[in-house]
PDB file of N, CA and C in Angstrom:
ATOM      1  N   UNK A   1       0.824  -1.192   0.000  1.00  0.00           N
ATOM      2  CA  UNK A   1       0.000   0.000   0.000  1.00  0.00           C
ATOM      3  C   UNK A   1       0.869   1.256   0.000  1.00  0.00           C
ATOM      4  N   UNK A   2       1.566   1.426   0.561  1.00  0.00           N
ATOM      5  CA  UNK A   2       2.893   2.468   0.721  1.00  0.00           C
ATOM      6  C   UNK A   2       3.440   2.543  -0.478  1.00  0.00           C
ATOM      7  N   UNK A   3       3.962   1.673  -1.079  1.00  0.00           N
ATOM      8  CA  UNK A   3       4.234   1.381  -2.336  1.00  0.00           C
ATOM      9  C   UNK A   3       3.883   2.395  -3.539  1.00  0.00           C
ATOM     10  N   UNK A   4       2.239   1.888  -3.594  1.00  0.00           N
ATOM     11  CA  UNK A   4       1.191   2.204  -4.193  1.00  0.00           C
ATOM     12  C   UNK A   4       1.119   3.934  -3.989  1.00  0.00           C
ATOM     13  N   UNK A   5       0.973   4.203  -2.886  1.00  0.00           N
ATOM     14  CA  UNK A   5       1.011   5.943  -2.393  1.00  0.00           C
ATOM     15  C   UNK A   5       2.160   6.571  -2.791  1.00  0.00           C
ATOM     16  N   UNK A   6       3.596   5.741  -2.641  1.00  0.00           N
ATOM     17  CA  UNK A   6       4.831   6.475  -2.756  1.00  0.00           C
ATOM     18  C   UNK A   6       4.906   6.784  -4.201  1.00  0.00           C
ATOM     19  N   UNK A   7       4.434   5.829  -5.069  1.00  0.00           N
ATOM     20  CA  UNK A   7       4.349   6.265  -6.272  1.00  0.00           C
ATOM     21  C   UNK A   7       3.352   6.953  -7.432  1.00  0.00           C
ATOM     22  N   UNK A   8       2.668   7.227  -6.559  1.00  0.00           N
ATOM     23  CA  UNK A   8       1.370   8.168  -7.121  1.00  0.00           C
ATOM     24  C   UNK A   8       2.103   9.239  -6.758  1.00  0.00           C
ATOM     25  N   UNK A   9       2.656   9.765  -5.713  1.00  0.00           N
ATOM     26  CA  UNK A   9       2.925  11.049  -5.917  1.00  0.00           C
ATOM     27  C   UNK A   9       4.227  10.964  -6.551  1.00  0.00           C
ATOM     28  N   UNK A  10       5.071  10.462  -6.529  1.00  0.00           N
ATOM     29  CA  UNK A  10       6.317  10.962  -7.488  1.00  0.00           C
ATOM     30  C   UNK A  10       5.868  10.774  -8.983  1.00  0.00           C
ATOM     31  N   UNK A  11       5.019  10.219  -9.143  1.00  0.00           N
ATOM     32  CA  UNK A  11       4.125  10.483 -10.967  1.00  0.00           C
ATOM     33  C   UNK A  11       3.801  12.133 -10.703  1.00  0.00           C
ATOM     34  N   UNK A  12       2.775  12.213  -9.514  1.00  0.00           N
ATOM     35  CA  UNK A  12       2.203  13.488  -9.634  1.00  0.00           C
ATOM     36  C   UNK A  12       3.681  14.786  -9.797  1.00  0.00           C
ATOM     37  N   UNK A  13       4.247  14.181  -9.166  1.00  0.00           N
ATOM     38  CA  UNK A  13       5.258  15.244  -8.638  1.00  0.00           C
ATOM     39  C   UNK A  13       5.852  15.651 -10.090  1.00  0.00           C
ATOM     40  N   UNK A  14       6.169  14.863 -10.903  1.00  0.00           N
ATOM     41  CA  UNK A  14       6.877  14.373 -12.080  1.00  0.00           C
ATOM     42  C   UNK A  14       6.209  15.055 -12.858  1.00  0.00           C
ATOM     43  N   UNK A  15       4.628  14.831 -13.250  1.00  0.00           N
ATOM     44  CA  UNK A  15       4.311  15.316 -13.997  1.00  0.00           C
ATOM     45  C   UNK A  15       3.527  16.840 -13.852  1.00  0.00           C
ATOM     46  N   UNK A  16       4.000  17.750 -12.447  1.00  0.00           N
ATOM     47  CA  UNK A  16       3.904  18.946 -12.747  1.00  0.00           C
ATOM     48  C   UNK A  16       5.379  19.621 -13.123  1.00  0.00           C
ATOM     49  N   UNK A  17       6.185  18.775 -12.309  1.00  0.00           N
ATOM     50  CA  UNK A  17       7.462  19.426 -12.488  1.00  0.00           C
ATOM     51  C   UNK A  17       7.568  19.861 -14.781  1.00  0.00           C
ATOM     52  N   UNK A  18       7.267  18.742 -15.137  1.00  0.00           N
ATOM     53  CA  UNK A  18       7.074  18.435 -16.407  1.00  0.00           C
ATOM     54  C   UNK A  18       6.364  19.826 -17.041  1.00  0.00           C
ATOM     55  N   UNK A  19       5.057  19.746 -16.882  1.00  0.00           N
ATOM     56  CA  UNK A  19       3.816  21.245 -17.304  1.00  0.00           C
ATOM     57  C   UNK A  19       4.871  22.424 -16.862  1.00  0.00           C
ATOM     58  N   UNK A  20       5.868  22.382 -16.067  1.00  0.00           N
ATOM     59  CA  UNK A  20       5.816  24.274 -15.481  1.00  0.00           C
ATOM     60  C   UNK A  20       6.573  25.168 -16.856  1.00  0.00           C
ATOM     61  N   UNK A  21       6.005  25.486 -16.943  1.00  0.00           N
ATOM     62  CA  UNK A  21       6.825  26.416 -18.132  1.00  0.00           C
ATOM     63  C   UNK A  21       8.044  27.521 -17.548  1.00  0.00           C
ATOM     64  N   UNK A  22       9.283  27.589 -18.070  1.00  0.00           N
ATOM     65  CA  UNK A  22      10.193  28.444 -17.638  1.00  0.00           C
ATOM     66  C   UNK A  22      10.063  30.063 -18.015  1.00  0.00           C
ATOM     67  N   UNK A  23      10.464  30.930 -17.245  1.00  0.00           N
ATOM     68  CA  UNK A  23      10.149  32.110 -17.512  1.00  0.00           C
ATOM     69  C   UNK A  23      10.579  32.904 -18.434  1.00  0.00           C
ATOM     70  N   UNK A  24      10.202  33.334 -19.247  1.00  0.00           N
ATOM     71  CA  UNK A  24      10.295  34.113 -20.685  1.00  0.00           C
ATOM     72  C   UNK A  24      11.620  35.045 -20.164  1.00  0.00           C
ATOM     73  N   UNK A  25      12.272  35.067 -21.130  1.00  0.00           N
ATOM     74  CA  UNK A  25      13.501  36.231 -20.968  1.00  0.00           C
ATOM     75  C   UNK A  25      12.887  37.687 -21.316  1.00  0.00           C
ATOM     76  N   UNK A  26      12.060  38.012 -21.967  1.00  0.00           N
ATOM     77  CA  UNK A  26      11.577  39.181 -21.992  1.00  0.00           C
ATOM     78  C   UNK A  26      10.738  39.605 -21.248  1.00  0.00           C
ATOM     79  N   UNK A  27      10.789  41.133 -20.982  1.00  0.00           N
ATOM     80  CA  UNK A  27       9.930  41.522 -20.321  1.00  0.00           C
ATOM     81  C   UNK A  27       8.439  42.370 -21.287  1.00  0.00           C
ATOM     82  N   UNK A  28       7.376  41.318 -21.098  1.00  0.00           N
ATOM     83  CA  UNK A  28       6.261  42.052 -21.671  1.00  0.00           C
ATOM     84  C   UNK A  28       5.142  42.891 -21.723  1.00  0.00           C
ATOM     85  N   UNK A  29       4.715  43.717 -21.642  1.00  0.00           N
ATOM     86  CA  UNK A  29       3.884  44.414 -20.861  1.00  0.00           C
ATOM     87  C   UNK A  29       3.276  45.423 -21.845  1.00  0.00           C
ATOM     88  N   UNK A  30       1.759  45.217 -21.571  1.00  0.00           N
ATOM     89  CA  UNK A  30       0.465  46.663 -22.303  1.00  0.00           C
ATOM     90  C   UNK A  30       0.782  47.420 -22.061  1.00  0.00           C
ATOM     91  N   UNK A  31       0.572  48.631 -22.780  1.00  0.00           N
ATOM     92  CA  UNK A  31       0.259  49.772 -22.088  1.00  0.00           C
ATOM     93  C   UNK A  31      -0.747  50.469 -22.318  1.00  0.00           C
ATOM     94  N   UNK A  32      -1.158  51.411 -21.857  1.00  0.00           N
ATOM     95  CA  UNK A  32      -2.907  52.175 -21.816  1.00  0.00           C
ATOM     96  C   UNK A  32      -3.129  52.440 -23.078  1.00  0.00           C
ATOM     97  N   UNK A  33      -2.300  52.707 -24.071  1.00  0.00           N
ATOM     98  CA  UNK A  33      -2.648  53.447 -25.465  1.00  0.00           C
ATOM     99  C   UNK A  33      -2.893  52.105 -26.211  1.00  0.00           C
ATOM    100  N   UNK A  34      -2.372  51.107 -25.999  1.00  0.00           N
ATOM    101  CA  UNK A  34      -2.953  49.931 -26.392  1.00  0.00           C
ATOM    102  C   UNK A  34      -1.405  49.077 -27.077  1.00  0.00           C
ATOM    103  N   UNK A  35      -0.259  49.779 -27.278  1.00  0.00           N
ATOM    104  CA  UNK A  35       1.047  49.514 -27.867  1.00  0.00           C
ATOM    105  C   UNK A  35       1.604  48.799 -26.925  1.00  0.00           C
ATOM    106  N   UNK A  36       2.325  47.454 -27.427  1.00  0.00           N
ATOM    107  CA  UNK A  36       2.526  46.634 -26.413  1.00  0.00           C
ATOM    108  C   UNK A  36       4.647  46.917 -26.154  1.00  0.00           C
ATOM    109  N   UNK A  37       5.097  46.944 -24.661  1.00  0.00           N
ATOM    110  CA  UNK A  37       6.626  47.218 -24.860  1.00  0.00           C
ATOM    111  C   UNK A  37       7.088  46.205 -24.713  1.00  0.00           C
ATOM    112  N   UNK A  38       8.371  45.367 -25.638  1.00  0.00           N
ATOM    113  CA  UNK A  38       9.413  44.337 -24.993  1.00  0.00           C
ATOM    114  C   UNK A  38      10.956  44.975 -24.373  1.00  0.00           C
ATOM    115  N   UNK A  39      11.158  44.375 -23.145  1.00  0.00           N
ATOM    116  CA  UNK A  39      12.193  45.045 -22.849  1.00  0.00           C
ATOM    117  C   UNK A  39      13.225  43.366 -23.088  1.00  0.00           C
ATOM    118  N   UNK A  40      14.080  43.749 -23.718  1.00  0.00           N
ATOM    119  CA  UNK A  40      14.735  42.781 -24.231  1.00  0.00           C
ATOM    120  C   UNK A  40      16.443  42.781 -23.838  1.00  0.00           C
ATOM    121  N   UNK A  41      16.992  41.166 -23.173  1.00  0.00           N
ATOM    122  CA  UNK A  41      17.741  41.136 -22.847  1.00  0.00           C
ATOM    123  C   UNK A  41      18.807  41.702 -23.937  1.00  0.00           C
ATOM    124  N   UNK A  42      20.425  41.168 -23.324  1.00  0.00           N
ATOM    125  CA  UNK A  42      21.420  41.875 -23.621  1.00  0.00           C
ATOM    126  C   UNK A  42      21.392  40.826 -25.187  1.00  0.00           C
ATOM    127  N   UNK A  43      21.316  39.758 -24.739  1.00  0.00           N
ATOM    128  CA  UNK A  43      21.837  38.259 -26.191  1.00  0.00           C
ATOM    129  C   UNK A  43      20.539  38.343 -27.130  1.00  0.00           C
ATOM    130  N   UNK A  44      19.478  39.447 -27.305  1.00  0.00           N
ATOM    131  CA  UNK A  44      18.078  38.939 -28.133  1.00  0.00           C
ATOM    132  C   UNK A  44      18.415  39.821 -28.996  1.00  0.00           C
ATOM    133  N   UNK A  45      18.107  39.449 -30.208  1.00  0.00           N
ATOM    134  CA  UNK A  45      17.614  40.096 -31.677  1.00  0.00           C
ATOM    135  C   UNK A  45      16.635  41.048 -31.514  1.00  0.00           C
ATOM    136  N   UNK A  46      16.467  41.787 -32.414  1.00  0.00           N
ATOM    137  CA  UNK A  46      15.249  42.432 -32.647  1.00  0.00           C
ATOM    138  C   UNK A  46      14.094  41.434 -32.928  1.00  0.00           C
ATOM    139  N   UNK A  47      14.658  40.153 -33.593  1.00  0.00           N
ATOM    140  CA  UNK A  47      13.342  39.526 -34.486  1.00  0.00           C
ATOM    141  C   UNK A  47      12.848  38.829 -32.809  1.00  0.00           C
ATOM    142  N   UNK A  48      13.545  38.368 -32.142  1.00  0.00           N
ATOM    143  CA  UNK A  48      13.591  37.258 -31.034  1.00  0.00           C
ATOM    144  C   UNK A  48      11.983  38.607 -30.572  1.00  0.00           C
ATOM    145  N   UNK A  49      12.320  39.612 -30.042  1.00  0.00           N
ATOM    146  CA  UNK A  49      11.684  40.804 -29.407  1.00  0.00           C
ATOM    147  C   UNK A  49      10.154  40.495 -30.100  1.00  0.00           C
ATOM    148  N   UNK A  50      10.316  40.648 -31.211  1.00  0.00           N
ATOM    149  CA  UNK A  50       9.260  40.636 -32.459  1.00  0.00           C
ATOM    150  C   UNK A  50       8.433  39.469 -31.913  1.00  0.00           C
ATOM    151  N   UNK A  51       9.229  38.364 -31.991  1.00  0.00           N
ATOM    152  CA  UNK A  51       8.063  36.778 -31.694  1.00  0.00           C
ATOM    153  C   UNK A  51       7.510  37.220 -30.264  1.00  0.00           C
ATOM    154  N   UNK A  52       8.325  37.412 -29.218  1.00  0.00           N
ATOM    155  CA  UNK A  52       7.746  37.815 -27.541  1.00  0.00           C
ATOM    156  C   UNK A  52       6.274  38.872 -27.643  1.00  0.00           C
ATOM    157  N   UNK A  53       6.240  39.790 -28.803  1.00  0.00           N
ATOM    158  CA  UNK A  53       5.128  40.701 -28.788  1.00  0.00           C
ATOM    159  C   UNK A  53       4.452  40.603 -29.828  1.00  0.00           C
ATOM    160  N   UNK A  54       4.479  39.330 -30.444  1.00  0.00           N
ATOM    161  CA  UNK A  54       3.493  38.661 -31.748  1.00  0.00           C
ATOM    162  C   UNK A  54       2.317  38.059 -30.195  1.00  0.00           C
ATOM    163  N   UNK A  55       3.648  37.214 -29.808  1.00  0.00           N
ATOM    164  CA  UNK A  55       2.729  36.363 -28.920  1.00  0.00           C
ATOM    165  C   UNK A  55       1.901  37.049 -27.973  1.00  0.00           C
ATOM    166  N   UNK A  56       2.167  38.477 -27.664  1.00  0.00           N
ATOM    167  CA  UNK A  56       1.119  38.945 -26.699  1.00  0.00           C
ATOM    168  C   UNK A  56      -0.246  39.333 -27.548  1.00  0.00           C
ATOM    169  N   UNK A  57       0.154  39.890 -29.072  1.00  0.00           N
ATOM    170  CA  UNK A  57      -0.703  40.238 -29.847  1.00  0.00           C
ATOM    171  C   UNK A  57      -1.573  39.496 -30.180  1.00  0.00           C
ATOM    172  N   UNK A  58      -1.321  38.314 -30.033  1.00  0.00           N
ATOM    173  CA  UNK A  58      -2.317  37.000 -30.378  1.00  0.00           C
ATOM    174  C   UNK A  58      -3.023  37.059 -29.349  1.00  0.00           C
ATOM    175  N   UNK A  59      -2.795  37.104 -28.160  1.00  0.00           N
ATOM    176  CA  UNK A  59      -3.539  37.201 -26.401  1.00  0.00           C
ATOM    177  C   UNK A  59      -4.549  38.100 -26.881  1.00  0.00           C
ATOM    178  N   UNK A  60      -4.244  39.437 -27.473  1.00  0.00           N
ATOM    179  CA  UNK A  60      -5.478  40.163 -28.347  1.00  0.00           C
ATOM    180  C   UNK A  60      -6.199  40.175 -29.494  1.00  0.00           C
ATOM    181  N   UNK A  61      -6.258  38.588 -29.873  1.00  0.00           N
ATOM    182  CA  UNK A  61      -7.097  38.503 -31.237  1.00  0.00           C
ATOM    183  C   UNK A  61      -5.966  39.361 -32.147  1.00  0.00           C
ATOM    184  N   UNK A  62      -5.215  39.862 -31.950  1.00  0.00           N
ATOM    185  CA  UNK A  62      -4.301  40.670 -33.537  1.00  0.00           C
ATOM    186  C   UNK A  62      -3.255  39.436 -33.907  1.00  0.00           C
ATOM    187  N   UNK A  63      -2.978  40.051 -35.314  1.00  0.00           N
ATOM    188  CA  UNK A  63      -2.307  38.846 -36.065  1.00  0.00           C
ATOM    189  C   UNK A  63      -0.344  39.492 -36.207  1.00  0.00           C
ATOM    190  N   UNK A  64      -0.488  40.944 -36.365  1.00  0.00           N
ATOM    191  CA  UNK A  64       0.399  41.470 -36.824  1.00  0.00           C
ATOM    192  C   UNK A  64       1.014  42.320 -35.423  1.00  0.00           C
ATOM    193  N   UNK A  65       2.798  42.006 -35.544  1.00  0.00           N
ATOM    194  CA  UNK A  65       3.092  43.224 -34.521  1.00  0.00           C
ATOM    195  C   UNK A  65       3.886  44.097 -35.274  1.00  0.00           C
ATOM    196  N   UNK A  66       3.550  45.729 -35.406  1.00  0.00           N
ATOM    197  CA  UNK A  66       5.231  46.262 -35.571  1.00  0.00           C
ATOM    198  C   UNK A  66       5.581  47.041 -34.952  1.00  0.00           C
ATOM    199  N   UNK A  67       7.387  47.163 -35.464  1.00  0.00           N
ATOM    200  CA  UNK A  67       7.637  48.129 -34.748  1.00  0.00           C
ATOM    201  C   UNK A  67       7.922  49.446 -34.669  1.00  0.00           C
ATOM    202  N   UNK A  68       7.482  49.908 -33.840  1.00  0.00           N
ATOM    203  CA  UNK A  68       7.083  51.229 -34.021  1.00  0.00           C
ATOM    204  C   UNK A  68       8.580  52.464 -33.118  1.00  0.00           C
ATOM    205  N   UNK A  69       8.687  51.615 -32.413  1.00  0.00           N
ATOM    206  CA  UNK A  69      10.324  52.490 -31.589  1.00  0.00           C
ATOM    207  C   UNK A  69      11.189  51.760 -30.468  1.00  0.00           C
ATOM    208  N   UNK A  70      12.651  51.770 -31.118  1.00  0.00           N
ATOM    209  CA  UNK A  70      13.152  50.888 -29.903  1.00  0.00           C
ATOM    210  C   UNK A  70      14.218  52.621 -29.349  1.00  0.00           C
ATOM    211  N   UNK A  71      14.492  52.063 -27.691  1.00  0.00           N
ATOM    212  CA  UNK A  71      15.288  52.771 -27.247  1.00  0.00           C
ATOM    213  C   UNK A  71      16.309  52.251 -26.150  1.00  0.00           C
ATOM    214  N   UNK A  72      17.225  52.928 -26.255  1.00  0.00           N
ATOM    215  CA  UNK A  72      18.630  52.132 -25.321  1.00  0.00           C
ATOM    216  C   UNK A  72      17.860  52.785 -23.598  1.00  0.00           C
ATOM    217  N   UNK A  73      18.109  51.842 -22.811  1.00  0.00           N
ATOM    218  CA  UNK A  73      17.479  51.815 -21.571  1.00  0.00           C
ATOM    219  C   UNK A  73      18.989  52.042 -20.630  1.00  0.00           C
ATOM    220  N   UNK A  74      18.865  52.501 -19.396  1.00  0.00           N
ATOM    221  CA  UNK A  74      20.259  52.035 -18.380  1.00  0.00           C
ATOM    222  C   UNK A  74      20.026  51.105 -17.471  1.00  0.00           C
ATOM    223  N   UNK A  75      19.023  50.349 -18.046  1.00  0.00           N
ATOM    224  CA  UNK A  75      19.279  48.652 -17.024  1.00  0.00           C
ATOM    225  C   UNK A  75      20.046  47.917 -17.818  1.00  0.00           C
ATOM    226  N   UNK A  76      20.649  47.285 -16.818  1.00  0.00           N
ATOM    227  CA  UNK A  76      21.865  46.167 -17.526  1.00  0.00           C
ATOM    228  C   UNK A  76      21.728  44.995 -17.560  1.00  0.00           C
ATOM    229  N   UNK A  77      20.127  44.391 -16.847  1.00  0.00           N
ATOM    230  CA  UNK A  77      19.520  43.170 -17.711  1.00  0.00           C
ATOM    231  C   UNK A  77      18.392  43.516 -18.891  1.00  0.00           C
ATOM    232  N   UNK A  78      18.510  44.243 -19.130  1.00  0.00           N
ATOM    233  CA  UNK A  78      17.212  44.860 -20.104  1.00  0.00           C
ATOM    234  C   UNK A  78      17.412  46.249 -20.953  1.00  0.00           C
ATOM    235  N   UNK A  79      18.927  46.106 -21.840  1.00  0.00           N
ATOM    236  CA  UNK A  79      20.010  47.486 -22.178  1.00  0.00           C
ATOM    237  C   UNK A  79      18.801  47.806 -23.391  1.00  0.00           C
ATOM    238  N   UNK A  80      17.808  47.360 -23.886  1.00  0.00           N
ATOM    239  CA  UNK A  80      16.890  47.448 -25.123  1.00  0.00           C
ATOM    240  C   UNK A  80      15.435  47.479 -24.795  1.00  0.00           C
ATOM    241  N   UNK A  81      14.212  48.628 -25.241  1.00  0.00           N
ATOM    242  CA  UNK A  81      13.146  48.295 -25.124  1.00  0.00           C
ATOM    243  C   UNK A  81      12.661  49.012 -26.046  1.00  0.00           C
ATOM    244  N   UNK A  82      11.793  48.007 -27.236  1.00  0.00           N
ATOM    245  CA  UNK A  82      10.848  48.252 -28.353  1.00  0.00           C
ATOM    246  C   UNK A  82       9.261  48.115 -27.988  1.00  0.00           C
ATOM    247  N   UNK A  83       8.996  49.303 -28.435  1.00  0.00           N
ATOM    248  CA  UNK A  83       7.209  49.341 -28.746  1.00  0.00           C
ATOM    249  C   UNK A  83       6.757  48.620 -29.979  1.00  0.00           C
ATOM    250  N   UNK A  84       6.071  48.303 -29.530  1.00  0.00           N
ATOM    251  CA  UNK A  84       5.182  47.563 -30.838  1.00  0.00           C
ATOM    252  C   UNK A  84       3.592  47.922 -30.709  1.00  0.00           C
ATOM    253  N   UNK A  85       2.562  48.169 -32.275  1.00  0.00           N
ATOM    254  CA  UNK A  85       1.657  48.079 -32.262  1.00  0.00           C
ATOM    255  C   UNK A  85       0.996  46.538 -33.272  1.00  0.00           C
ATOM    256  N   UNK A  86       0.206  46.241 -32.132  1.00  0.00           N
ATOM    257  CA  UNK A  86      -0.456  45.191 -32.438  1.00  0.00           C
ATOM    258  C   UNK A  86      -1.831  45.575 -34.018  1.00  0.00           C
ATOM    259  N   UNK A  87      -1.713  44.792 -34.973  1.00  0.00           N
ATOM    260  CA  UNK A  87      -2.417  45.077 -36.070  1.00  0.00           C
ATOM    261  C   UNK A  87      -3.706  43.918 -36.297  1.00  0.00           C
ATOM    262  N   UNK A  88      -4.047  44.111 -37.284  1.00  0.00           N
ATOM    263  CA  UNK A  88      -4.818  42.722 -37.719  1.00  0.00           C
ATOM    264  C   UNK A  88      -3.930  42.094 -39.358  1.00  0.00           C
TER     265      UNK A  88
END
């Protein structure tokens, strides 16, 4: 019976450890006018930036992101941050 219990939870255990998704390197975030910002590490592309705020754009039914303005920041995990407007 112990047996039986000890290994139901190390399945369970196993298979959340499995589901957790790791945390996005970008930082993503709305803003009120509706233009979404990525603040993007030191090692990301512009395009890398681009997929991080496609994917929020999809969260809003839009298909298209562009970009509309990047600017050099003085954080030194986050030396890059582009606006994007979400389109159809």
């Amino acid at each position: 019976m112990k047996t039986i219990y000890l290994t139901v939870i190390i399945i369970v255990s196993l298979s959340l450890l499995a589901c957790g998704t790791p945390p996005s390197q970008f930082g993503v975030y709305r803003q009120s006018d509706g233009m979404i910002g990525v603040h993007s590490p030191k090692s990301a592309t512009q395009e890398e930036a681009q997929v991080a705020a496609m994917e929020e754009c999809k969260k809003l039914g839009k298909r298209t992101a562009t970009v509309l303005e990047s600017r050099q920041t003085v954080n030194d995990r986050f030396p890059v941050t582009y606006l994007y407007r979400c389109g159809n």
